[in-house]
Protein backbone atom coordinates (compact mmCIF):
# COMPACT_ATOMS: atom_id res chain seq x y z
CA UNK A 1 104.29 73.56 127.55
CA UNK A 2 106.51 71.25 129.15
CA UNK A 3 105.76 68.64 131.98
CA UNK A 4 106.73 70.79 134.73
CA UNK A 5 104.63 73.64 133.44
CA UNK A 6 101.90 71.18 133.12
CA UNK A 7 101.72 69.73 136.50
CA UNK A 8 101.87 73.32 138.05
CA UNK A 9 98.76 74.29 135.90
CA UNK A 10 97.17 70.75 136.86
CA UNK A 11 97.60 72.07 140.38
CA UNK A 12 96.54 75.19 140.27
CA UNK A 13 93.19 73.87 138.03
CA UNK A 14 92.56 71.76 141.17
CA UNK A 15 92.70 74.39 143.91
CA UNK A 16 90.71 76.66 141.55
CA UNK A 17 88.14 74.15 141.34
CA UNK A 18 88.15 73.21 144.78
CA UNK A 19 87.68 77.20 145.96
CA UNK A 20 84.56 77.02 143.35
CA UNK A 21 82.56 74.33 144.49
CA UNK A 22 83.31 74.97 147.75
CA UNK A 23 82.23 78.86 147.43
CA UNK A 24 79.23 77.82 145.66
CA UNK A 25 78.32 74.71 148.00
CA UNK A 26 78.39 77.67 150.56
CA UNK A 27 76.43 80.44 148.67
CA UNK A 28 73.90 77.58 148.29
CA UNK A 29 73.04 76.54 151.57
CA UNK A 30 72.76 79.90 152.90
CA UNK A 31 70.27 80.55 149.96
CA UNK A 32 68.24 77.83 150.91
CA UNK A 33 68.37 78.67 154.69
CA UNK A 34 67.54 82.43 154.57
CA UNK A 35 65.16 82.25 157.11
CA UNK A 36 67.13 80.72 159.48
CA UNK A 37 70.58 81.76 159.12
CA UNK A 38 71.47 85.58 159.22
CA UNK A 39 74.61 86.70 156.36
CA UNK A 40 76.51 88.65 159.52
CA UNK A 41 76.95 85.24 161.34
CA UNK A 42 77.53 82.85 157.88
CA UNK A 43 79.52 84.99 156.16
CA UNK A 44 82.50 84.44 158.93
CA UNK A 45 81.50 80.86 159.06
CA UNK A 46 82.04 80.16 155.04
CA UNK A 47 85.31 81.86 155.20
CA UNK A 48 86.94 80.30 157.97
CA UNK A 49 85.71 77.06 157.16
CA UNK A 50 86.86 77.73 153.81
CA UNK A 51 90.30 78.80 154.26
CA UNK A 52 91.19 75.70 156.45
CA UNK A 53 89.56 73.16 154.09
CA UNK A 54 91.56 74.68 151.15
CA UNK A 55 95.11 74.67 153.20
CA UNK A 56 93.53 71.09 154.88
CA UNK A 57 93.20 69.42 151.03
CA UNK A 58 96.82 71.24 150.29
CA UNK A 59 98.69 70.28 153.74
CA UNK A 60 97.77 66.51 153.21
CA UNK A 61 98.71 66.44 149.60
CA UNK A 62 95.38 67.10 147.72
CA UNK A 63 97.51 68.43 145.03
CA UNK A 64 99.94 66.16 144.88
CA UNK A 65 99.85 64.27 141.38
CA UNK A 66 101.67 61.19 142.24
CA UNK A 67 98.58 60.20 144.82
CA UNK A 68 95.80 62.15 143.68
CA UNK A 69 94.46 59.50 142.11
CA UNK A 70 94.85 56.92 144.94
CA UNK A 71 90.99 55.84 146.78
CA UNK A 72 92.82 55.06 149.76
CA UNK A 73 94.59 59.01 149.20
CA UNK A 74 91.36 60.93 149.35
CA UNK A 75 89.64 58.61 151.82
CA UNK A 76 92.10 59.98 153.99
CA UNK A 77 91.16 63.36 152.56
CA UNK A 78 87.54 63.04 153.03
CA UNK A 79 87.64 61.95 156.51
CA UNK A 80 90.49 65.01 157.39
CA UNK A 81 88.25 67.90 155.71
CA UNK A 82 84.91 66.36 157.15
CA UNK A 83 86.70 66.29 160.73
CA UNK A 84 87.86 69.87 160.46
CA UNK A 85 84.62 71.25 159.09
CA UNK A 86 82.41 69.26 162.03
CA UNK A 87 85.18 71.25 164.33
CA UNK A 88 84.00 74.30 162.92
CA UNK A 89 80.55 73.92 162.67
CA UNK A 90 80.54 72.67 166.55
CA UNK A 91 82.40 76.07 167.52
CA UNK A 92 80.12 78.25 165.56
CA UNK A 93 77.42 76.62 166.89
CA UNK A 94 78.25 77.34 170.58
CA UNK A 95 78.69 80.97 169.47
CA UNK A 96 75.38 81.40 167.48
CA UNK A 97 72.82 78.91 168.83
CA UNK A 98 69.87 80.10 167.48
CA UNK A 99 71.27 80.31 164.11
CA UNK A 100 73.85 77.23 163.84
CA UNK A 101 72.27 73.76 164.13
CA UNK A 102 75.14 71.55 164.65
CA UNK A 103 74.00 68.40 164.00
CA UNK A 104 72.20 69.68 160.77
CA UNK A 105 75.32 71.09 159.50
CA UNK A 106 77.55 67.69 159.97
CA UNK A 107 74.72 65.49 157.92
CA UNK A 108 75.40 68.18 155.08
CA UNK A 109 78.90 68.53 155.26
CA UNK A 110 79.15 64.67 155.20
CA UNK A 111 76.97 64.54 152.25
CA UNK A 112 78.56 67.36 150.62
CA UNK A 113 82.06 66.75 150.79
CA UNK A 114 81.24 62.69 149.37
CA UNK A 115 79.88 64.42 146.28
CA UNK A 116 82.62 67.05 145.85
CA UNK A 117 85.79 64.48 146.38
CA UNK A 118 83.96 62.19 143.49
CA UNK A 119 83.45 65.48 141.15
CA UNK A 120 86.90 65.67 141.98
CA UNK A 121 88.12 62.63 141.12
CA UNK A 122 86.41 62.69 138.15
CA UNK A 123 88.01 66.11 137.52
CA UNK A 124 91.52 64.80 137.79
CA UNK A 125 90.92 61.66 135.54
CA UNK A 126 89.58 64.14 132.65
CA UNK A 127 92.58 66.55 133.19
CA UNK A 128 95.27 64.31 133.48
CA UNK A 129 94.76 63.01 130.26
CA UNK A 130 95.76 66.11 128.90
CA UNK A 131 99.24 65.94 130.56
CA UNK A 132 102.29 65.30 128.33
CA UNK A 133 103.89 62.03 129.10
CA UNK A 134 106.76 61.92 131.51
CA UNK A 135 109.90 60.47 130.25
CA UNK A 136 111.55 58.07 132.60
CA UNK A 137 115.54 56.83 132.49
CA UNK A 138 115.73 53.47 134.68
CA UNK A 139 119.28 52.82 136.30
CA UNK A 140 119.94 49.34 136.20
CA UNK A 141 118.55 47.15 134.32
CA UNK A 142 118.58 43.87 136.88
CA UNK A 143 115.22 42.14 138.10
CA UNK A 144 114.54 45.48 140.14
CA UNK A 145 114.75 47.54 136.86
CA UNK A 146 112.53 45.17 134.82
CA UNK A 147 109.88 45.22 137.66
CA UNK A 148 109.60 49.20 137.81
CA UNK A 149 109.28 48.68 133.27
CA UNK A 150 106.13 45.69 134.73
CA UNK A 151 104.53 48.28 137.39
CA UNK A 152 104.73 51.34 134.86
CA UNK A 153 103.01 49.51 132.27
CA UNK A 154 100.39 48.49 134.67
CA UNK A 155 99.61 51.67 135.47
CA UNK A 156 99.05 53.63 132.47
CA UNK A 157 97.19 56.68 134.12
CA UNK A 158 100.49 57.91 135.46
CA UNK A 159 101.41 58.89 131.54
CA UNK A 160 105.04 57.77 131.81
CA UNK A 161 107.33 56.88 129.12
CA UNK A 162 109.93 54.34 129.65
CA UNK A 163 112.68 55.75 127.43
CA UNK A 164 115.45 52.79 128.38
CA UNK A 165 118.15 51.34 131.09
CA UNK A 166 121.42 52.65 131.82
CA UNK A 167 123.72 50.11 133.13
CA UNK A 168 127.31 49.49 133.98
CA UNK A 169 127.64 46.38 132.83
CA UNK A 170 128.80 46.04 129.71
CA UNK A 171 127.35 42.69 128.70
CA UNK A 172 124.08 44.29 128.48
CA UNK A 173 124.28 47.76 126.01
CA UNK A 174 121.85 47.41 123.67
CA UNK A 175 119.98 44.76 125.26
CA UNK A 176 116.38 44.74 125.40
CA UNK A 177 114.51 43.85 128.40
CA UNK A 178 110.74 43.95 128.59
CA UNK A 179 110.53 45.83 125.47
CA UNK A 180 112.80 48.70 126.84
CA UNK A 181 116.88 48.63 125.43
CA UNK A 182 119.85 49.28 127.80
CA UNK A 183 120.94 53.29 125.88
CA UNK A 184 124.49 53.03 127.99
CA UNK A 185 126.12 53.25 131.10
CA UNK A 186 127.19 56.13 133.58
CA UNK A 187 129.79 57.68 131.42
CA UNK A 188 126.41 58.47 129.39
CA UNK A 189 124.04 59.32 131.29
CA UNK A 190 124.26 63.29 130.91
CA UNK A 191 124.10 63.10 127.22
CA UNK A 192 121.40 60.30 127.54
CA UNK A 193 119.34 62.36 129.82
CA UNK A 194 119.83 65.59 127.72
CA UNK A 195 119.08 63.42 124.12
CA UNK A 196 116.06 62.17 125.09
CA UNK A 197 114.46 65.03 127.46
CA UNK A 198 114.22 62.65 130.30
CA UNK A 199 112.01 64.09 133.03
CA UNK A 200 112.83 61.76 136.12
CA UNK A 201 115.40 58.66 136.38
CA UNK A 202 114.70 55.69 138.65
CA UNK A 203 117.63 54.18 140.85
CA UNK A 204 116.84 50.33 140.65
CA UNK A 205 120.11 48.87 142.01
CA UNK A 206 120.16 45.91 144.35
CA UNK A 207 123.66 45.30 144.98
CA UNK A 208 126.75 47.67 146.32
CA UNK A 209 126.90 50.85 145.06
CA UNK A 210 130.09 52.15 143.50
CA UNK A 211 130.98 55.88 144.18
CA UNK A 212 129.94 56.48 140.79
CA UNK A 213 126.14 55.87 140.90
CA UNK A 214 126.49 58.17 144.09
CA UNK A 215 127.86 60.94 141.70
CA UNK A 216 125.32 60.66 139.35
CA UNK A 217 122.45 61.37 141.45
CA UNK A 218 124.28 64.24 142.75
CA UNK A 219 125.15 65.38 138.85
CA UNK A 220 121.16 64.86 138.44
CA UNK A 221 119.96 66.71 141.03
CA UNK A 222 122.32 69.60 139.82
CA UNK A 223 120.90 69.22 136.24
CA UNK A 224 117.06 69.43 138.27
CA UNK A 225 116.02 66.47 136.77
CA UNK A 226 114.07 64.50 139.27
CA UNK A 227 115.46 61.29 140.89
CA UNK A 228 113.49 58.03 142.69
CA UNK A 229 114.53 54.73 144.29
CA UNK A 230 113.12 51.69 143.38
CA UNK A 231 111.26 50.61 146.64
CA UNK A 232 109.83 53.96 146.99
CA UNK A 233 108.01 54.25 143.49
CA UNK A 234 107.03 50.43 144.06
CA UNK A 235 105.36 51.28 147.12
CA UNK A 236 103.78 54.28 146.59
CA UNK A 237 102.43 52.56 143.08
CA UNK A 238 101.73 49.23 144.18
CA UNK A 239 100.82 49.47 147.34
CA UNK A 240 103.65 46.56 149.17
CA UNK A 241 106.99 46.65 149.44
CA UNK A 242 109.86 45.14 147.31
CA UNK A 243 110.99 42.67 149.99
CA UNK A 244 113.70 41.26 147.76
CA UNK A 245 115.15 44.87 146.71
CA UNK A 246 115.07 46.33 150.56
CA UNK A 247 118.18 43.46 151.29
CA UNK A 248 121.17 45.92 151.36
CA UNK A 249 119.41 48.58 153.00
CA UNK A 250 117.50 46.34 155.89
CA UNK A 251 118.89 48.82 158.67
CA UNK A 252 117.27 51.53 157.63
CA UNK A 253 113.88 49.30 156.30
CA UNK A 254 113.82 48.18 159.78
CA UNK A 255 114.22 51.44 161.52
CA UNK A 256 111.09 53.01 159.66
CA UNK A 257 109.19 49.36 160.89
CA UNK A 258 109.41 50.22 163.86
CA UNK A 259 108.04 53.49 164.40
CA UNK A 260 106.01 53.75 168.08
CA UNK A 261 101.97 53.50 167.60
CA UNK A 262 99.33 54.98 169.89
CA UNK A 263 98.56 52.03 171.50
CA UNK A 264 95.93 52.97 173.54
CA UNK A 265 93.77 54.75 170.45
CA UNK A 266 94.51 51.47 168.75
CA UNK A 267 93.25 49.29 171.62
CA UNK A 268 90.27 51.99 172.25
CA UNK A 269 88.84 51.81 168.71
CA UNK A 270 89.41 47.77 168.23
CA UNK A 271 87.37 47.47 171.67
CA UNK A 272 84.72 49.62 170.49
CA UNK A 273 84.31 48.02 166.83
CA UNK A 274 84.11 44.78 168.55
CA UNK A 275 81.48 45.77 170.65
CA UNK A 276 79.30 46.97 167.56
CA UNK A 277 80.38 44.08 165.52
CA UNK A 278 79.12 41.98 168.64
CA UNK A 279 75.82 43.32 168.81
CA UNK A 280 75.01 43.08 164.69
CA UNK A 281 76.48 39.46 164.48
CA UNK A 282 74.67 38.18 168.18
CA UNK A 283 71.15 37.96 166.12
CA UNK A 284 72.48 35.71 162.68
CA UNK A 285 75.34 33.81 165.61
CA UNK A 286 72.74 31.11 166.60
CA UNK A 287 71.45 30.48 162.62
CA UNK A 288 74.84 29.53 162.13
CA UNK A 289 75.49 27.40 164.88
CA UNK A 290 72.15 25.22 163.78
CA UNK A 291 73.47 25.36 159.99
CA UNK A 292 76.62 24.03 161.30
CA UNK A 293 74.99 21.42 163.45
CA UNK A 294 72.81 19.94 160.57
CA UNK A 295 75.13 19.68 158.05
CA UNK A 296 78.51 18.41 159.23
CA UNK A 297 79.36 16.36 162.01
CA UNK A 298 81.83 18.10 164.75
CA UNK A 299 81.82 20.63 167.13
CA UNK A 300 80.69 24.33 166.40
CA UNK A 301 83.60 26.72 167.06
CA UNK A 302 86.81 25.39 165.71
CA UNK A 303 90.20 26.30 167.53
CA UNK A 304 93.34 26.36 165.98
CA UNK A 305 97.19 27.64 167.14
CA UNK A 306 98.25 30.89 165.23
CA UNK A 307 100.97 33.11 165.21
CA UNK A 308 100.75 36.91 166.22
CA UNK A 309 102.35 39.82 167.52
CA UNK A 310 106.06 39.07 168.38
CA UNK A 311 105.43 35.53 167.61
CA UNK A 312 103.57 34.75 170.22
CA UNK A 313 100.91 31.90 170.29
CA UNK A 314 97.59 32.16 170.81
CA UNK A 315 94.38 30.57 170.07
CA UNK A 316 92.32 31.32 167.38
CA UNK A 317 88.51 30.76 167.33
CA UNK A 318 86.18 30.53 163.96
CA UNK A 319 83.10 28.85 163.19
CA UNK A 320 83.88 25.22 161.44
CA UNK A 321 83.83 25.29 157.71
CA UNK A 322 85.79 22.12 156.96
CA UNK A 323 85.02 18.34 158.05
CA UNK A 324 86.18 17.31 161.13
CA UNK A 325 89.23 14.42 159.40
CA UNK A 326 90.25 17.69 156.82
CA UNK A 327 93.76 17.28 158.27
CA UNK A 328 94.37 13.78 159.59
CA UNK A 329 97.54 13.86 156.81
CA UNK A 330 98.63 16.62 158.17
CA UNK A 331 98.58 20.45 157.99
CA UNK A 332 97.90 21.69 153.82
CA UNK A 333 97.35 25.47 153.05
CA UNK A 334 93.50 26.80 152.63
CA UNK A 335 92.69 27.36 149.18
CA UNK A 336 89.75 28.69 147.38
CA UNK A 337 87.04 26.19 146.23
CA UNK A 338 88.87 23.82 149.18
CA UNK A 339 87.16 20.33 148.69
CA UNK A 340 87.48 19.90 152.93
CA UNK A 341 84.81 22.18 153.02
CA UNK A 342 81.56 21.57 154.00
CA UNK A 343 78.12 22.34 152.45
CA UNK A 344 77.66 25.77 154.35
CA UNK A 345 81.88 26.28 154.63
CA UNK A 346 82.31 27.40 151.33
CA UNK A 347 79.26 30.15 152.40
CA UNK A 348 80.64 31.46 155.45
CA UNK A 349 83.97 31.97 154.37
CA UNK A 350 82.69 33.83 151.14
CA UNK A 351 80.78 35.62 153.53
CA UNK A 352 83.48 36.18 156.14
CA UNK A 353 80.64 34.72 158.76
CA UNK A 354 83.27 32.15 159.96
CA UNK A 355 86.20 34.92 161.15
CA UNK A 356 82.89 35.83 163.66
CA UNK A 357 84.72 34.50 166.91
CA UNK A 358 87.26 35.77 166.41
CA UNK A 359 86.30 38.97 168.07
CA UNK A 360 86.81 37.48 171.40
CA UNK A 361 90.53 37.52 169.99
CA UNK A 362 90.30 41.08 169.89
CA UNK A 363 88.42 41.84 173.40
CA UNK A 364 91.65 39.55 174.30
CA UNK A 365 94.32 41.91 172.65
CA UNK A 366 95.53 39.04 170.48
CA UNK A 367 94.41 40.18 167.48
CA UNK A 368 92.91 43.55 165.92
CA UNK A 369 90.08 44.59 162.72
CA UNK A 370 93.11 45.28 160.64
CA UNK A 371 96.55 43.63 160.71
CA UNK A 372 98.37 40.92 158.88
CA UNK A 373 96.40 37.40 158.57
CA UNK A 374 97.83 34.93 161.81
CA UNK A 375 99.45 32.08 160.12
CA UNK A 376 100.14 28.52 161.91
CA UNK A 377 103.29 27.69 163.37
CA UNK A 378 104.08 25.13 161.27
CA UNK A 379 103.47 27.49 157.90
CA UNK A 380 105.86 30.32 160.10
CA UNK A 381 108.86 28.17 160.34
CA UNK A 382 108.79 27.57 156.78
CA UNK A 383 108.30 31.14 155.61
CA UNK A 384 110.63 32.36 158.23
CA UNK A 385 113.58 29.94 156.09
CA UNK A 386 111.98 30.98 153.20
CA UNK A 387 111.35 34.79 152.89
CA UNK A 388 113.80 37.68 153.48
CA UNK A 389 111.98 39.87 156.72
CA UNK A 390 109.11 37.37 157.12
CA UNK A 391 109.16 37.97 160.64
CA UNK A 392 108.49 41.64 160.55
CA UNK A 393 105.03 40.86 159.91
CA UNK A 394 104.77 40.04 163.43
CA UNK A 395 105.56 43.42 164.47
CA UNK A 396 102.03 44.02 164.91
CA UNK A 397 98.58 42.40 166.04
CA UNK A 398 97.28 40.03 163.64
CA UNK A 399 94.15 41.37 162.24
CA UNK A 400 90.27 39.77 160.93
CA UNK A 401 90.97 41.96 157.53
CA UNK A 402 94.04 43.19 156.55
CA UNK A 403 95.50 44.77 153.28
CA UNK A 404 96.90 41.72 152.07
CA UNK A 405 93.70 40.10 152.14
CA UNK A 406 91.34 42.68 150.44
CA UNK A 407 94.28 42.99 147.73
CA UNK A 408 94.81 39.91 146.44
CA UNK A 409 93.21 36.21 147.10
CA UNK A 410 94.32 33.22 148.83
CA UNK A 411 98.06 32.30 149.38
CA UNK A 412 98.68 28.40 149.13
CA UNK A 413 101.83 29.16 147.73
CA UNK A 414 105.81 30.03 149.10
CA UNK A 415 105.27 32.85 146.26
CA UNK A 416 102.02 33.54 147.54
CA UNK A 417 103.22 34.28 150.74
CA UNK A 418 106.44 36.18 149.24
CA UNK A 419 103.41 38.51 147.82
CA UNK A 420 101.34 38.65 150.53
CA UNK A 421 103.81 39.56 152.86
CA UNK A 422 104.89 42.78 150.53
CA UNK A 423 101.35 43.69 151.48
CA UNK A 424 101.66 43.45 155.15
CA UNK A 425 105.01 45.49 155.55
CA UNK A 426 103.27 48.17 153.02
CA UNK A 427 100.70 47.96 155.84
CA UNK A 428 102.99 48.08 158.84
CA UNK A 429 105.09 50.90 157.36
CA UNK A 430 101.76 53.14 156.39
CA UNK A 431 99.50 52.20 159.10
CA UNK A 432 96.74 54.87 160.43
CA UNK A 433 93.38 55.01 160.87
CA UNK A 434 92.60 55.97 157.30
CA UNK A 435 94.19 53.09 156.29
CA UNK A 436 92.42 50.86 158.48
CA UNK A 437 89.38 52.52 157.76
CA UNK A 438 89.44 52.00 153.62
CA UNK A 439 90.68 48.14 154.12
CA UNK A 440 87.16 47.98 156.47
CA UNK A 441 85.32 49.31 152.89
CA UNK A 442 87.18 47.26 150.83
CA UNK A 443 86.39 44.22 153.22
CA UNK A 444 82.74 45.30 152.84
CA UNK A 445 82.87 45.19 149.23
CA UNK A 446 85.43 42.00 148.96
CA UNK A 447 82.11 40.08 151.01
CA UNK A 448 79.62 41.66 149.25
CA UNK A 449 80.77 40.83 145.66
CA UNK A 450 82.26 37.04 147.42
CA UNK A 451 86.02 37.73 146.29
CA UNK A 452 89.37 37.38 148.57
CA UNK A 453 89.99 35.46 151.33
């Protein structure tokens, strides 16, 4: 069977498997509910609700290979099928009162559908391991080429096979980079791609593009043999974007940027988190202030210029952790294990305890939960000379968590930053409230187990 044949049966496994526990989660709540619920007014309930979760899971690309495996991918899922089944079960429950029990029904659907997405998970992991491997062809075999060979290699679970480079310039045929030899250039690549079975070919090209790359997309296309650019399968895969590889197509990098967002929804459900956040922190606020007080000399609540949202300055507010002379050389970068801290500092950053006044940024509108980290002025002149796009990062509030932070650990570094930052435009690009709502867990667990920023 070849890999085609094999993802289609991978598919269709899933949906089969998804129609079974889903029949059977059905079939065993009404069971266990006989006395309440009559078959004449479940029976229409299970199938509607079942029909629109299965073409729910499909529509938002529960079947699609390439982010099946992705947390963040069926988070989204989760929250989409428990939202349309708590739709349902609302409706129904308007039309048979005595019989539907609304809130019942969302406490097992939520429970329900947690279980079934990790059976399913674990589903996918055991099947795909079955799948043949997936022979890839890179095009160009600069620093964009050997960076899909790193980020393919890091990711084994995708079962890909780097078969080798094509390139047009002739100073590198037969050259090995990373392991994986440059097989020829264009004027090859047919007999290259029919020689070695080659399943999919990856466009890594960062400079101009003669008319004869153009052709031989087209000639692959014809030939059905799938076709990627570089940023793309970065992105998807690493979750940030190749800053250094989007420079000859920034028009078009910049366009997608700046897609509109629903401000108001935004601004609704930032107000509302700080409010809860507000009321769970106002109990543990004044133990802090007293460990503060008795430990370190200085005020409380430290204030500091930052950057945010069109590069606009504001000021920041967090609970001290550093000694009150921690910069009388001048500005340095934070930096884990910082000896300016104090003796609770260290704590309350681990703990994120410090970032707590910062929600009067967001009752303010300077900042939001989720968004890139503010920098300092100071550090955003330098990275703005530095780093291709560093500005685009501004594009948005600044955030108390963002995916930069929960992804990787502090930046103290021009490189760091250069990292970080692929992080934030992933971010901009992809932002939702999925997304924000899995880099809230993944703050959770980042505090909980002391890691990040």
């Amino acid at each position: 069977m070849g890999r085609r044949e094999s993802i289609l049966t991978f598919k269709v496994q899933h949906a089969a498997l998804d129609f079974l526990i889903l029949s059977l989660g059905f079939v065993a709540y009404f069971l266990t509910n006989l006395n309440s619920v009559s078959l004449s007014a479940f029976f229409p309930y299970a199938l509607v609700t079942l029909g629109i979760w299965l073409v729910t899971i499909y529509a938002f690309g529960g079947y699609d290979y390439n982010r099946i495996f992705k947390v963040s991918h069926n988070v989204k899922l989760l929250a989409i099928s428990g939202a349309v089944a708590i739709a349902i079960t609302t409706c129904f429950s308007f039309l048979y009162p005595h019989q539907f029990t609304a809130y019942t029904f969302h406490y097992v659907t939520v429970v329900f559908l947690s279980v079934f997405y990790l059976v399913r998970l674990s589903f996918t992991k055991a099947v795909s391991a079955r799948l043949p491997e997936k022979n890839i062809l890179i095009y160009g075999a600069g620093w964009a080429g050997v960076e899909v060979v790193r980020l393919l290699e890091e990711h084994k679970y995708l079962k890909t096979k780097i078969v080798g480079f094509i390139d047009d310039n002739p100073d590198k045929f037969r050259r090995t980079y990373e392991g994986v030899k440059v097989l020829g250039n264009n004027e090859k690549l047919r007999k290259i791609v029919e020689d070695y079975n080659i399943d999919s070919v990856v466009f890594a090209i960062t400079k101009k593009r003669h008319e004869s790359v153009l052709y031989a997309k087209s000639e692959l296309e014809e030939l059905d043999i799938d076709t990627v650019e570089m940023p793309s399968l970065y992105e998807n895969i690493s979750g940030r974007v190749p800053v250094m590889h989007v420079n000859n197509t920034w028009h078009d990098f910049y366009v997608s940027l700046k897609h509109r967002q629903p401000y108001l929804l935004y601004r609704a459900y930032n107000i509302l988190l700080a409010t809860i956040f507000s009321l769970i922190f106002l109990p543990v606020i004044p133990l802090i202030a007293l460990a503060i007080r008795l430990t370190s000399k200085g005020p409380i609540v430290y204030s500091q210029k930052r950057v945010g949202i069109k590069e606009r300055v504001f000021t920041l507010y967090k609970f001290r952790t550093m000694k009150i002379d921690a910069e009388k050389c001048g500005a340095v970068w934070a930096k884990e294990n910082d000896p300016r801290l104090t003796p609770v500092g260290g704590f309350l950053r681990k703990t994120r305890l410090d970032e707590v006044p910062q929600l009067i940024n967001v009752f303010r509108g300077e900042m939001n939960f989720v968004g890139p980290r503010p920098e300092r002025p100071k550090f955003v002149k330098q990275l703005n000379r530095e780093i291709p796009f560093y500005r685009s990062r501004h594009q948005v509030a600044p955030g108390l968590t963002g995916w930069a932070q929960v992804m990787m650990g502090y930046a103290n570094t021009v490189d760091g930053s250069l990292k970080k930052l692929q992080y934030d435009l992933y971010y901009i690009k992809n932002r939702n409230i999925f997304l924000d709502m899995l880099i809230l867990l993944k703050t959770v667990q980042v505090v909980l187990t002391r890691k990040g920023t």
